[in-house]
PDB file of N, CA and C in Angstrom:
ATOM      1  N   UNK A   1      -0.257  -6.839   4.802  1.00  0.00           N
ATOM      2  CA  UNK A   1      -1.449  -6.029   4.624  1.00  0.00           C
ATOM      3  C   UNK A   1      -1.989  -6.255   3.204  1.00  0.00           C
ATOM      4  N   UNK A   2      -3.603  -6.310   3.202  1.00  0.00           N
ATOM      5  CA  UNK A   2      -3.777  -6.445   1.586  1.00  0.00           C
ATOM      6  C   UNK A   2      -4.832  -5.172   1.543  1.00  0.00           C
ATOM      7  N   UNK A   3      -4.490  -4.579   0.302  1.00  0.00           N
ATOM      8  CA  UNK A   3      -5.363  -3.564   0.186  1.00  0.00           C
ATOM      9  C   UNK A   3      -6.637  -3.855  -0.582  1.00  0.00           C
ATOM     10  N   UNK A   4      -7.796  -3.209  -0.371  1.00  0.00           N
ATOM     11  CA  UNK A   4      -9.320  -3.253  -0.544  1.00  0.00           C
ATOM     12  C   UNK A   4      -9.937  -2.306  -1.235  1.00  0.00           C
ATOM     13  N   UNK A   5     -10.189  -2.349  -2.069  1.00  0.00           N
ATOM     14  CA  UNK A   5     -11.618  -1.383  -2.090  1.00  0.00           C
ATOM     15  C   UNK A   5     -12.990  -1.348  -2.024  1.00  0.00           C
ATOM     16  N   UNK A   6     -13.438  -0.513  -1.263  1.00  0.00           N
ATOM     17  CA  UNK A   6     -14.633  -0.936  -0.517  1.00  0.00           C
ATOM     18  C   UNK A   6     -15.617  -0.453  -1.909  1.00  0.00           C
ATOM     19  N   UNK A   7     -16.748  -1.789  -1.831  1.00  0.00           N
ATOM     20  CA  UNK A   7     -18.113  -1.866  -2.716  1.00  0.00           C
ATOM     21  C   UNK A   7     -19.427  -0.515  -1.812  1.00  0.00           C
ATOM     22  N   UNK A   8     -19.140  -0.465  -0.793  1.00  0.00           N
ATOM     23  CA  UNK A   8     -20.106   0.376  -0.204  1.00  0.00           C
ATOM     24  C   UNK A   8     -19.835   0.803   0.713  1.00  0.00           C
ATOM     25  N   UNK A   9     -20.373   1.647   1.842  1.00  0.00           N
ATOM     26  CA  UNK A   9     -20.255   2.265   3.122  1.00  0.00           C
ATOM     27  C   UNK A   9     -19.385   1.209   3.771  1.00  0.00           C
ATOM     28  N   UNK A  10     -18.174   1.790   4.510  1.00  0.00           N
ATOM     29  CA  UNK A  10     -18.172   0.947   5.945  1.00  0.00           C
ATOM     30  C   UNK A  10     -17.335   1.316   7.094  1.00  0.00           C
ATOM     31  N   UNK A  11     -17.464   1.688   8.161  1.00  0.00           N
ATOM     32  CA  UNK A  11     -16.347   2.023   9.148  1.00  0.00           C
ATOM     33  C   UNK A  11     -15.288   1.032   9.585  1.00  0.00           C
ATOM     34  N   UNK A  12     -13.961   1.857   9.679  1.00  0.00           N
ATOM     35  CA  UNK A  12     -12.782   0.893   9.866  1.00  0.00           C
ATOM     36  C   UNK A  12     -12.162   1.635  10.882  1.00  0.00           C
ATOM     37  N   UNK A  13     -11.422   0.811  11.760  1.00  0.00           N
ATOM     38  CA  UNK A  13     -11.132   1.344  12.809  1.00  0.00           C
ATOM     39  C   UNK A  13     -11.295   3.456  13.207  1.00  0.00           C
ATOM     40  N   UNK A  14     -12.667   3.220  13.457  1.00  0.00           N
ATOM     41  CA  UNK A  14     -13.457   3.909  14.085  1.00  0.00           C
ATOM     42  C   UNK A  14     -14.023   5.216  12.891  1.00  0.00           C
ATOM     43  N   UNK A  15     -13.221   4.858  11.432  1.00  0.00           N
ATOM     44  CA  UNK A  15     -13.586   6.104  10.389  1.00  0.00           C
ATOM     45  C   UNK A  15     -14.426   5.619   9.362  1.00  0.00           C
ATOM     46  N   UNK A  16     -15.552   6.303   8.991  1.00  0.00           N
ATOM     47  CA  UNK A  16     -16.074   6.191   7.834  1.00  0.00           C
ATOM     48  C   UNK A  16     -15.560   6.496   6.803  1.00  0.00           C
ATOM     49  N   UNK A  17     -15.461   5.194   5.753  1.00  0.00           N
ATOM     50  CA  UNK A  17     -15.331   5.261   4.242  1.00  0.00           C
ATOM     51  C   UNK A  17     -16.224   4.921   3.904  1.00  0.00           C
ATOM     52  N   UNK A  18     -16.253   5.742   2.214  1.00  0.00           N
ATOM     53  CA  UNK A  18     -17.369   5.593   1.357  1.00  0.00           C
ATOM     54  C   UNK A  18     -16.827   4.446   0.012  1.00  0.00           C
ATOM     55  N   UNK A  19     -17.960   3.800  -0.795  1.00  0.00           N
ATOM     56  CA  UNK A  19     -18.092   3.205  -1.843  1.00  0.00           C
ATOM     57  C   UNK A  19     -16.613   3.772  -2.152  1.00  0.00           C
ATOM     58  N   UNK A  20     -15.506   3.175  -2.790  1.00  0.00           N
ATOM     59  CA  UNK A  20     -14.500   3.496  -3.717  1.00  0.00           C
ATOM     60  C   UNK A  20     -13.192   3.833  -3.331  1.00  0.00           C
ATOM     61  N   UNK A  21     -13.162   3.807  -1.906  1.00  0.00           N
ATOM     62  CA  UNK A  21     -11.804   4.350  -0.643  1.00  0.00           C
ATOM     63  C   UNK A  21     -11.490   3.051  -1.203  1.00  0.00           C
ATOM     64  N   UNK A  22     -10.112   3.182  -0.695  1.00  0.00           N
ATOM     65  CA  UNK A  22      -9.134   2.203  -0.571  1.00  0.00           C
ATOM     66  C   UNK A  22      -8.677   2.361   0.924  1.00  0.00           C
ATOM     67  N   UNK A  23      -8.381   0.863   1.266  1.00  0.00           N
ATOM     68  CA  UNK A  23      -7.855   0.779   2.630  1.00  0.00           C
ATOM     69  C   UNK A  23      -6.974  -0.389   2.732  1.00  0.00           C
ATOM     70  N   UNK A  24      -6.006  -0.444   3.918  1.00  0.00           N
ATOM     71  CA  UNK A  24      -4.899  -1.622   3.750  1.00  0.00           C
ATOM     72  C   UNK A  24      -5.569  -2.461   5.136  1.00  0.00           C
ATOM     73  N   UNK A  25      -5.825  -3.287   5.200  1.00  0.00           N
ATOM     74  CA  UNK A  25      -6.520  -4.624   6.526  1.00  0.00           C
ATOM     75  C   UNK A  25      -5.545  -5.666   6.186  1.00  0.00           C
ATOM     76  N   UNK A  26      -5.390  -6.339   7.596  1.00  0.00           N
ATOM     77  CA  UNK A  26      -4.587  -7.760   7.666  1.00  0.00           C
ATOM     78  C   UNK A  26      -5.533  -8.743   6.811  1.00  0.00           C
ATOM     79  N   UNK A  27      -4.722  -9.725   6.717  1.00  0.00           N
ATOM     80  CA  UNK A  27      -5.547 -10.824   5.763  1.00  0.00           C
ATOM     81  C   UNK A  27      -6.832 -10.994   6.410  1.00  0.00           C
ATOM     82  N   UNK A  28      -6.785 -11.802   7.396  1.00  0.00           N
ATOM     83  CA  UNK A  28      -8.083 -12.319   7.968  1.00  0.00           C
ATOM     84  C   UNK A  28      -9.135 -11.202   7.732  1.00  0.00           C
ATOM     85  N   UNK A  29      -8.796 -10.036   7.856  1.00  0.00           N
ATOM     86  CA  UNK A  29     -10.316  -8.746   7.975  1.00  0.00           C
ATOM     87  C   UNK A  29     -10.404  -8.839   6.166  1.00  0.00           C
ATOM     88  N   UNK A  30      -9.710  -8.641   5.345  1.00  0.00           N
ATOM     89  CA  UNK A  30      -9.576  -8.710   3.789  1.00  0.00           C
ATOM     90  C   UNK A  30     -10.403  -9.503   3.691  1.00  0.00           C
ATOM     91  N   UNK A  31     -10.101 -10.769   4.110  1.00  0.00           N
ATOM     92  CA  UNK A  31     -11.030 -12.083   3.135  1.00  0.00           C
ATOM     93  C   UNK A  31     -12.420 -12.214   3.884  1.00  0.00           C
ATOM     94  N   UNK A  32     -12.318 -11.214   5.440  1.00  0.00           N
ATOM     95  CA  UNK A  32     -13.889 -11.400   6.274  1.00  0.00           C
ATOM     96  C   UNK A  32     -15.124  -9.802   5.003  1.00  0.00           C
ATOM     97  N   UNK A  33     -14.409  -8.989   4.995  1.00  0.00           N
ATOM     98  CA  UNK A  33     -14.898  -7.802   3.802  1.00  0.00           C
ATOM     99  C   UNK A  33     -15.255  -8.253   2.517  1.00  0.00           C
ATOM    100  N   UNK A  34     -14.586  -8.972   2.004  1.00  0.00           N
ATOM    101  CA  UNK A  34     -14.217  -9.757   0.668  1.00  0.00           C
ATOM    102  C   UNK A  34     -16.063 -10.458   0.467  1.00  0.00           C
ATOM    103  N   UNK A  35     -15.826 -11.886   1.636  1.00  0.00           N
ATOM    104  CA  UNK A  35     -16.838 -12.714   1.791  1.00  0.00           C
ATOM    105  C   UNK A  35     -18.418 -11.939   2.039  1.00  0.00           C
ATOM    106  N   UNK A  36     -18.767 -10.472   2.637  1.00  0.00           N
ATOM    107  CA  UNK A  36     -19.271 -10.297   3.156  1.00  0.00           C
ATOM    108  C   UNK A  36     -19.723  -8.933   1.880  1.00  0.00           C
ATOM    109  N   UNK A  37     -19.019  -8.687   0.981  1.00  0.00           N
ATOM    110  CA  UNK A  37     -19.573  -8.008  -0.732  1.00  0.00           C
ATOM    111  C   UNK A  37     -19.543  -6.550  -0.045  1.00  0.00           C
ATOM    112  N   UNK A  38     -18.543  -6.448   1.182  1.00  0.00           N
ATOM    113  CA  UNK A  38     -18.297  -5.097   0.874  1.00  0.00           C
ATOM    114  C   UNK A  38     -17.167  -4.209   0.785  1.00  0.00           C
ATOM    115  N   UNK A  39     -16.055  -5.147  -0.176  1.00  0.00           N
ATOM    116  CA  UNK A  39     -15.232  -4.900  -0.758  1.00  0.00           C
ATOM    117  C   UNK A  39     -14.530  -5.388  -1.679  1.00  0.00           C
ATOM    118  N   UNK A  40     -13.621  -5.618  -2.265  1.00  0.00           N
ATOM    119  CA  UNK A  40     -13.134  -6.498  -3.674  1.00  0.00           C
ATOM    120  C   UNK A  40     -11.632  -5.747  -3.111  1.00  0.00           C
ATOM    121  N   UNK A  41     -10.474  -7.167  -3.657  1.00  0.00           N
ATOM    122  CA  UNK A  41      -9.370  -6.939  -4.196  1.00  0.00           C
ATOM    123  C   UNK A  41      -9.251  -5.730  -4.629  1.00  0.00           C
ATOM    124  N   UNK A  42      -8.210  -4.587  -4.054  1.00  0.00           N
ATOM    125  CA  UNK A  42      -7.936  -3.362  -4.685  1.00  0.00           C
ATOM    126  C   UNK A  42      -6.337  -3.660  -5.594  1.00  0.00           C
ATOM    127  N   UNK A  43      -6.100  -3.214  -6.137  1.00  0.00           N
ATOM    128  CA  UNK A  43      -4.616  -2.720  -6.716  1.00  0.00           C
ATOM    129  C   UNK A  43      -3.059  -2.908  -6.019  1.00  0.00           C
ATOM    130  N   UNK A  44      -2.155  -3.772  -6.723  1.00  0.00           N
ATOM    131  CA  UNK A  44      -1.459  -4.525  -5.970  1.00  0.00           C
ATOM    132  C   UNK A  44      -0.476  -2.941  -5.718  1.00  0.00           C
ATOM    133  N   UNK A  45       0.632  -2.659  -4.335  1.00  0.00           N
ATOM    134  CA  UNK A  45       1.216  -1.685  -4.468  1.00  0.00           C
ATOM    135  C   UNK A  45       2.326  -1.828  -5.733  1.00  0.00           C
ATOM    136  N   UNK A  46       2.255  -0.231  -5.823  1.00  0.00           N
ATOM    137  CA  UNK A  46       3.232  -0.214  -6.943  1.00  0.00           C
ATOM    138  C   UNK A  46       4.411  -0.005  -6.822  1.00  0.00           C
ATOM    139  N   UNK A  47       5.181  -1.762  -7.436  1.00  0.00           N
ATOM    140  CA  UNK A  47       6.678  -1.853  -7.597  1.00  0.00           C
ATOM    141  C   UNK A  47       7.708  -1.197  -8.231  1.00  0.00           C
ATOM    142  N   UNK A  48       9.020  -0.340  -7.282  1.00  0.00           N
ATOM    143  CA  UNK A  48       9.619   0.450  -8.217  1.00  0.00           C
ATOM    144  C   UNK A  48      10.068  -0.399  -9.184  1.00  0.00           C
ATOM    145  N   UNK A  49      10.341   0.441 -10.703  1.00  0.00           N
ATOM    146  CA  UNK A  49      10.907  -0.571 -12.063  1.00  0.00           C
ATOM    147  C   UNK A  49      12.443  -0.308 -12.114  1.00  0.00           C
ATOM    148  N   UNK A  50      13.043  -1.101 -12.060  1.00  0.00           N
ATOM    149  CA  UNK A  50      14.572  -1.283 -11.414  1.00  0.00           C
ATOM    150  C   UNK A  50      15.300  -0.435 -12.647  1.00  0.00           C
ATOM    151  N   UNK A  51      14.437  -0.443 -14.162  1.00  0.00           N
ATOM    152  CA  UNK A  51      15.065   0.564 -15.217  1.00  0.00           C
ATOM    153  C   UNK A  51      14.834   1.698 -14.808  1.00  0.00           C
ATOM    154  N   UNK A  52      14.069   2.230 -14.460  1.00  0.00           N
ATOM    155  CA  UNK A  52      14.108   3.708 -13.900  1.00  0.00           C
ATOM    156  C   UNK A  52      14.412   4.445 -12.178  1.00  0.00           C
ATOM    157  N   UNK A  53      14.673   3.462 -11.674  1.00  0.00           N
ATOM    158  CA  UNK A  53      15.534   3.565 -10.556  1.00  0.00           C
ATOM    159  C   UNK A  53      16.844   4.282 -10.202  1.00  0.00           C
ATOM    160  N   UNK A  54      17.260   5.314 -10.002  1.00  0.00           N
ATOM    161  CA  UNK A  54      18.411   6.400 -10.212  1.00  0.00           C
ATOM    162  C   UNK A  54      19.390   5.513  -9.672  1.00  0.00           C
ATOM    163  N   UNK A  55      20.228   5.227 -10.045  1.00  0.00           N
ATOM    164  CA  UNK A  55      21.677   4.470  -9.188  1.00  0.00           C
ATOM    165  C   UNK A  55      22.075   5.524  -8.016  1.00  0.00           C
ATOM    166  N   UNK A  56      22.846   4.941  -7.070  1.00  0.00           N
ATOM    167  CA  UNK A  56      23.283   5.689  -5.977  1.00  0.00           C
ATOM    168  C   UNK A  56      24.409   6.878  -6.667  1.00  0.00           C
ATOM    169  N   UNK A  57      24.665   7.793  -6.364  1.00  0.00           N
ATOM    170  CA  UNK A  57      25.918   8.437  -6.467  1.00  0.00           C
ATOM    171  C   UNK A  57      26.838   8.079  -5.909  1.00  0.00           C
ATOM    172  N   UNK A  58      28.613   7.888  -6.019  1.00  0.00           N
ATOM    173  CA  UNK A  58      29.070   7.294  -5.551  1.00  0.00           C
ATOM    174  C   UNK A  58      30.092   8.422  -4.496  1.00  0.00           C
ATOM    175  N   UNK A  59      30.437   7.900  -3.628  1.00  0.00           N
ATOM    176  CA  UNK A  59      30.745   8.426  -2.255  1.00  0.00           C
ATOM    177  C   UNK A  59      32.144   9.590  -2.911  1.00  0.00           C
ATOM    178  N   UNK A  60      32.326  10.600  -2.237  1.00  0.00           N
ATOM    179  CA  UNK A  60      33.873  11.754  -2.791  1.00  0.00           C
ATOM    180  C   UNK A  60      34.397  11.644  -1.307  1.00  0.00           C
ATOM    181  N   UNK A  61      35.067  10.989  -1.054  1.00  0.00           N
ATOM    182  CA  UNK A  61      36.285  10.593  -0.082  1.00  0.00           C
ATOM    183  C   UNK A  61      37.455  11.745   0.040  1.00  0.00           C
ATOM    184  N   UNK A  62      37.428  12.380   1.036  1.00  0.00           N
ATOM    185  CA  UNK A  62      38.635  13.457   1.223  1.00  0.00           C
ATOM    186  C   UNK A  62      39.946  12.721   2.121  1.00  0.00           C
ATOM    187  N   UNK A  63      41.187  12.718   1.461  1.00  0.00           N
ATOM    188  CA  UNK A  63      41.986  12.105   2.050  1.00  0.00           C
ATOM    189  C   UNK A  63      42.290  13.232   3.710  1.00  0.00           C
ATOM    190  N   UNK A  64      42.601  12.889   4.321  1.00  0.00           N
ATOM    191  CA  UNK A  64      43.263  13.325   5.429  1.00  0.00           C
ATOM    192  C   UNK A  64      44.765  13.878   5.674  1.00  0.00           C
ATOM    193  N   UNK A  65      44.707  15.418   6.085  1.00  0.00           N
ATOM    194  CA  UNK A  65      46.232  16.065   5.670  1.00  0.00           C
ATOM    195  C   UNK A  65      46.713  15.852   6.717  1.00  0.00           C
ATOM    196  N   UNK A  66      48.307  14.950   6.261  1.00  0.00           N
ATOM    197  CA  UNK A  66      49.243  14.551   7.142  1.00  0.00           C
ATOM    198  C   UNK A  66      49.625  15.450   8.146  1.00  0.00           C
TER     199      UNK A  66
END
């Protein structure tokens, strides 16, 4: 999916957006919007940063009474 933001009016599967929505379309509809000036490249998604990423907690294992 590449995300868009639309330059002006346009309906997408069946909803109106205005000038400045963002929307996610398969490539082919992206680069048909793109070509057609009524939308531009939006904002790539945002990658978690692996430094601020919480580590897992690690598992508390209860032994089993004989």
């Amino acid at each position: 999916m590449t995300a868009l933001v639309l330059t002006r009016s346009h309906t997408h599967a069946g909803k109106p957006y205005a000038p400045g929505d963002r929307i996610e379309v398969d490539v082919a509809t992206a680069d048909w919007l793109i070509a057609h000036d009524i939308a531009k490249p939006g904002p790539a998604a945002p990658v978690a940063n692996p430094d601020t990423t919480p580590e897992p907690k690690p598992l508390q294992r209860k032994e089993p009474k004989p």
